[in-house]
Structure formats: structure tokens, C-alpha cells
C-alpha atoms as a PDB file:
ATOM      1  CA  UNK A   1       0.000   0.000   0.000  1.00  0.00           C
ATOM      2  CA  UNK A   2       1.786   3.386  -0.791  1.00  0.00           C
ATOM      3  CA  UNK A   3       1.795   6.181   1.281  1.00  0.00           C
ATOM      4  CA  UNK A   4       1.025   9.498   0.245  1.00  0.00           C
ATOM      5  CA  UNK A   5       1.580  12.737   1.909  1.00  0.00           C
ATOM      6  CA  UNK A   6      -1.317  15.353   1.489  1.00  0.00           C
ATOM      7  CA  UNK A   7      -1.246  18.990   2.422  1.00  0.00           C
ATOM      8  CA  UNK A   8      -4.156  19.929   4.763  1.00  0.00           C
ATOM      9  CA  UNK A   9      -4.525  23.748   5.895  1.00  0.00           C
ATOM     10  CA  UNK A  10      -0.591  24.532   6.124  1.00  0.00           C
ATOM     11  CA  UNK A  11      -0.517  20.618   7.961  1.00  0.00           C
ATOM     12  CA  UNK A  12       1.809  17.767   6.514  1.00  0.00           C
ATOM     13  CA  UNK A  13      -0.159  14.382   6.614  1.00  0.00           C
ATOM     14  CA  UNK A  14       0.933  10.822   5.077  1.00  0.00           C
ATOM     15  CA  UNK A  15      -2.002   8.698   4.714  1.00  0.00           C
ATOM     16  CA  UNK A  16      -2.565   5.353   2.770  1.00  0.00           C
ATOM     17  CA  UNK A  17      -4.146   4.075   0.255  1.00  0.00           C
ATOM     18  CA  UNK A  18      -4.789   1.585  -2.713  1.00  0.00           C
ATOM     19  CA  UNK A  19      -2.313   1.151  -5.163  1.00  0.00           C
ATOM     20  CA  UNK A  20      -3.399   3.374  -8.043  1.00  0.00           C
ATOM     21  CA  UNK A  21      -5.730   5.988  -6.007  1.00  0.00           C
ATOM     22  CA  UNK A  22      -2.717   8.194  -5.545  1.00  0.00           C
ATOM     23  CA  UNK A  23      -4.467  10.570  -7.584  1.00  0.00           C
ATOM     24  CA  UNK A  24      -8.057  10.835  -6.308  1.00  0.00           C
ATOM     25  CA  UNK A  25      -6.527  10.760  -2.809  1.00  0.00           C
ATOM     26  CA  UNK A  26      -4.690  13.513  -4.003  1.00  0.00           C
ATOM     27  CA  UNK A  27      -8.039  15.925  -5.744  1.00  0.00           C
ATOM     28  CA  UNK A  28     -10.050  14.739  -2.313  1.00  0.00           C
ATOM     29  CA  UNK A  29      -7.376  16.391  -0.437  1.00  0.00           C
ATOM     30  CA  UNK A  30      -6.733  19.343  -2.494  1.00  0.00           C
ATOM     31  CA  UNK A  31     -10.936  19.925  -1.793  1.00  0.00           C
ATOM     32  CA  UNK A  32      -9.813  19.310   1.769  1.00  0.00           C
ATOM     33  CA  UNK A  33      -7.287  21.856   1.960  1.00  0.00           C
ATOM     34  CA  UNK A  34      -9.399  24.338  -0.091  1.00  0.00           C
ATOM     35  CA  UNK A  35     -12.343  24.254   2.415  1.00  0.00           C
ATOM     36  CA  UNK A  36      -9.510  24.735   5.118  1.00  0.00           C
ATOM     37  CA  UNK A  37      -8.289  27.422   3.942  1.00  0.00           C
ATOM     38  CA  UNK A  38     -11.358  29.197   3.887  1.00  0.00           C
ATOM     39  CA  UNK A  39     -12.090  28.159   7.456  1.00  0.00           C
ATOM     40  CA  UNK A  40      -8.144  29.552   8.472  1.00  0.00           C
ATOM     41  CA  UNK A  41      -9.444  32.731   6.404  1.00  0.00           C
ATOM     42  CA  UNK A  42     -12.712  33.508   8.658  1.00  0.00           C
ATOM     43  CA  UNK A  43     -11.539  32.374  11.822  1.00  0.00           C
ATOM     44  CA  UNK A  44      -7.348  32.466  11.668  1.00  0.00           C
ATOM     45  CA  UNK A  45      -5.524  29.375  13.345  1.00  0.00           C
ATOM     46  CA  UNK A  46      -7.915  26.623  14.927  1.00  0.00           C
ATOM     47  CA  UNK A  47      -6.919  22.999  16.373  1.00  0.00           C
ATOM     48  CA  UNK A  48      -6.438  20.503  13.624  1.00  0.00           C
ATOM     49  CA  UNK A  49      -8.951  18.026  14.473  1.00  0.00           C
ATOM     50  CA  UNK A  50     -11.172  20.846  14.430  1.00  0.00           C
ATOM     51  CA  UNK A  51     -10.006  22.392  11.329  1.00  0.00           C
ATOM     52  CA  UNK A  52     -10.519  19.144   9.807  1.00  0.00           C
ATOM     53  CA  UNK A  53     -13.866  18.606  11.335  1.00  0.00           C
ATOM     54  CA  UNK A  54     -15.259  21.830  10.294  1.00  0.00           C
ATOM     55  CA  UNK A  55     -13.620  21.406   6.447  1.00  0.00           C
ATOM     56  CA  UNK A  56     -15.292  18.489   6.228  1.00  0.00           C
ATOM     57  CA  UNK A  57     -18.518  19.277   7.264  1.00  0.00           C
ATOM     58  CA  UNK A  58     -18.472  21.580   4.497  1.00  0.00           C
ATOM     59  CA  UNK A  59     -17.278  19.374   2.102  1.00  0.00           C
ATOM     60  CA  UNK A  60     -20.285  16.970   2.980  1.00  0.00           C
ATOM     61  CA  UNK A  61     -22.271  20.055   2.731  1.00  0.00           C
ATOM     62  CA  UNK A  62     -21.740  20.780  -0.478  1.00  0.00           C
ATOM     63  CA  UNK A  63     -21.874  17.266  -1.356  1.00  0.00           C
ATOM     64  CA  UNK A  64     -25.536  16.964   0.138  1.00  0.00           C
ATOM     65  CA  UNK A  65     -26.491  19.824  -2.578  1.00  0.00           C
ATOM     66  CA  UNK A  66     -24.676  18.667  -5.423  1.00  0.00           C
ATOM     67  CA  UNK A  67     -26.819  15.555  -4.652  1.00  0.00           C
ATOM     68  CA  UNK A  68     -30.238  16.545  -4.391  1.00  0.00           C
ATOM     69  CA  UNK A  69     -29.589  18.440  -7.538  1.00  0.00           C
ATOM     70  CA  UNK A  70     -28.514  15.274  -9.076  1.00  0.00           C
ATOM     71  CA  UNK A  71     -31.719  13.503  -8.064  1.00  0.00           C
ATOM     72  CA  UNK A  72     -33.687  16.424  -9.388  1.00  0.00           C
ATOM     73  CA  UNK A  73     -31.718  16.149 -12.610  1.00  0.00           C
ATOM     74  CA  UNK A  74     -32.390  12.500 -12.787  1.00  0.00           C
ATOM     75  CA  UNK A  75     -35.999  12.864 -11.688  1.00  0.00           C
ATOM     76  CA  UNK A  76     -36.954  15.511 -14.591  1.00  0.00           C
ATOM     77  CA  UNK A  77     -34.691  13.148 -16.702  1.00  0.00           C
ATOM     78  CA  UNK A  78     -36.963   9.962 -15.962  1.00  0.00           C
ATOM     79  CA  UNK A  79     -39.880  12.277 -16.592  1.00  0.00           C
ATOM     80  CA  UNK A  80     -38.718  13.262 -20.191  1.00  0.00           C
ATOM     81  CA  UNK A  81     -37.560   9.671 -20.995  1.00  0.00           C
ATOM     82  CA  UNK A  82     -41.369   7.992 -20.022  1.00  0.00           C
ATOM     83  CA  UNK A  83     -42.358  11.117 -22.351  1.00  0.00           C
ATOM     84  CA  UNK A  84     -40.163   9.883 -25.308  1.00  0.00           C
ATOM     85  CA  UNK A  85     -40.762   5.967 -24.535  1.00  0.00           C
ATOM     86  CA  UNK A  86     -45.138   7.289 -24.775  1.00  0.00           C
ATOM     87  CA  UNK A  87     -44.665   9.438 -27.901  1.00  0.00           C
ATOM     88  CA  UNK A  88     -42.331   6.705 -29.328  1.00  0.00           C
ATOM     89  CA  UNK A  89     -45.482   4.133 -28.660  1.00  0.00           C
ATOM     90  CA  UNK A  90     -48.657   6.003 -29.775  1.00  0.00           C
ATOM     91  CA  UNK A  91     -50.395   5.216 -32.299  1.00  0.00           C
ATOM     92  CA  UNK A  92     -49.947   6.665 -35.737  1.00  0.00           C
ATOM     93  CA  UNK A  93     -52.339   9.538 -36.583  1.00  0.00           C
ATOM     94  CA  UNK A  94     -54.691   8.470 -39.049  1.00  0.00           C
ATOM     95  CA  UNK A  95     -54.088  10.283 -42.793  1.00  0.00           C
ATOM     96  CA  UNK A  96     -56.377  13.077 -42.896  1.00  0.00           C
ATOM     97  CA  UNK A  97     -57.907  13.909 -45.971  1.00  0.00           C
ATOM     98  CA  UNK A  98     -58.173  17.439 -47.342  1.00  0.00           C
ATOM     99  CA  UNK A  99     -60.016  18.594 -49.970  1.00  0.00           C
ATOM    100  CA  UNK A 100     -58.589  21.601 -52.170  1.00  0.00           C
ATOM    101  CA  UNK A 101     -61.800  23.649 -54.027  1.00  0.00           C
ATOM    102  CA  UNK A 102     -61.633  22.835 -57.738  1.00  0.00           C
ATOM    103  CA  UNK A 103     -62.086  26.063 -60.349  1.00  0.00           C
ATOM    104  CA  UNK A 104     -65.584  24.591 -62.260  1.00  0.00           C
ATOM    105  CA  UNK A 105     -64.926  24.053 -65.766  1.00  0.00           C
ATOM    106  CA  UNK A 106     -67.785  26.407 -66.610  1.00  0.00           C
ATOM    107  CA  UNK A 107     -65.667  29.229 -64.862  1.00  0.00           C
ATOM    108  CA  UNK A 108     -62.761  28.516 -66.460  1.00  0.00           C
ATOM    109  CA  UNK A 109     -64.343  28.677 -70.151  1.00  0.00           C
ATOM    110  CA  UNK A 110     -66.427  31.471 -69.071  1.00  0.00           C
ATOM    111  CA  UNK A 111     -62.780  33.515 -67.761  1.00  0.00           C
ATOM    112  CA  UNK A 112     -61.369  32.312 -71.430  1.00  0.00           C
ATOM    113  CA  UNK A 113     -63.734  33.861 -73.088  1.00  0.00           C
ATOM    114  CA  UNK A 114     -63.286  37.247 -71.474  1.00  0.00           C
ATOM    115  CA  UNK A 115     -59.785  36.872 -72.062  1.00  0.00           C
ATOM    116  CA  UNK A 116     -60.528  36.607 -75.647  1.00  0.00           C
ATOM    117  CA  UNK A 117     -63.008  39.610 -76.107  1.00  0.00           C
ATOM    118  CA  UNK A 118     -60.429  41.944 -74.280  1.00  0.00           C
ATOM    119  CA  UNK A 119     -57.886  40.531 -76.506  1.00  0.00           C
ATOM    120  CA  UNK A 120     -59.958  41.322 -79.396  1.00  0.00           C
ATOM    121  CA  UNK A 121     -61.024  44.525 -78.138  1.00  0.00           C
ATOM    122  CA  UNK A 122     -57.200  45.308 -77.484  1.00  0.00           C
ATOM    123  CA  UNK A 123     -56.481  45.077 -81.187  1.00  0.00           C
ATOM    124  CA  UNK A 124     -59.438  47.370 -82.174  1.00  0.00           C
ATOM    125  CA  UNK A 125     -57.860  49.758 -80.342  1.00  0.00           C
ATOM    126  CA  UNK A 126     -54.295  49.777 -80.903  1.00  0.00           C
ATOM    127  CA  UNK A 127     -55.019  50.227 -84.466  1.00  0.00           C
ATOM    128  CA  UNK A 128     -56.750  53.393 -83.650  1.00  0.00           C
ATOM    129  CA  UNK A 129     -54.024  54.825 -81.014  1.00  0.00           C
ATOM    130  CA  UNK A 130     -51.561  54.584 -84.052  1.00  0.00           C
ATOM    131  CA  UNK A 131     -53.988  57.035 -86.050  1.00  0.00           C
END
């Protein structure tokens, strides 16, 4: 088991741990020391059990938050998931069917033959505009 030596609040400490978790002991003790120092900051110099009591309180604190915000995150995930899996099983919509107005063919001849007569009266005219 290798022994590591963290730095706690301006405090030397050599602690143990499983070959390999050099590292995390390392960040958990770097939070540690963080918290510390904010307690050495308020208050000044405080016994060390004490320091490490009150850093670690806050620690588990903030731990407390980050989890219930976790579960709220994974609650409103669950929600949106039983969402998906309900619009991924419903039924699909029957076709709907639209009907688009049709011009009557009577129209249509009736609109061609204006078309004509103003063409025809357009070329009565023109003739005349010329004179």
C-alpha cells in the first residue's frame, strides 16, 4: 500500500491508500485543503482536528447539494424519458384527408372567353391609337 503525503490547511499528513488511487486521494485532499483554507481565512488558526472537522462538514455540505440536484436532474430526466418511450409508442395519426376547391370548368371557359373579347377589343384599339 503506498503512502502518500497530502497537504491539509498549512498541515503535513501521510495517509494510505490503494495502489493506483494516488491521484483521487490527491483531488479529495486538495478539496480538503481548499475548504480549510477558507475556514483559516474567517476564523485564523484553529486545532487541527477541528479544522478538519469543520472542512469536512463543508465538504459533505456541499456534497448533500450537489446531490439533491442530481436527483432532481435525474428525476426531470426519468420524466422526459417515459415522455419519449409514450410518444415513441402512440399510435400513428390516421391520414387526414383534405379537400382543395376545384375552379368549375364552366368558370374557367367562361374567364377564357373574357380573355378573348379583351384581346380582341385590345387590337381594335391599338389600331386606332396609331392614327
Amino acid at each position: 500500500m503506498p503512502e502518500v503525503e497530502i497537504h491539509i490547511g498549512d498541515r503535513v499528513f501521510e495517509v494510505a491508500c490503494q495502489e493506483g488511487e494516488e491521484h483521487y486521494l490527491q483531488a479529495a485532499a486538495k478539496m480538503l485543503d481548499e475548504e480549510a483554507g477558507v475556514l483559516a481565512a474567517q476564523i485564523g488558526r484553529i486545532p487541527e482536528t477541528r479544522m478538519l472537522l469543520m472542512a469536512g462538514l463543508m465538504l459533505a455540505d456541499k456534497t448533500a447539494g450537489m446531490q439533491d440536484k442530481l436527483r432532481e436532474a435525474e428525476d426531470k430526466m426519468a420524466e422526459k424519458e417515459a415522455e419519449l418511450n409514450q410518444l415513441r409508442n402512440a399510435p400513428v395519426p390516421e391520414a387526414k384527408k383534405i379537400e382543395v376547391p376545384v375552379v368549375p370548368a364552366a368558370v374557367t371557359d367562361a374567364l377564357a372567353e373574357i380573355a378573348a373579347r379583351a384581346e380582341a377589343l385590345a387590337e381594335q384599339v391599338d389600331p386606332k391609337a396609331d392614327a
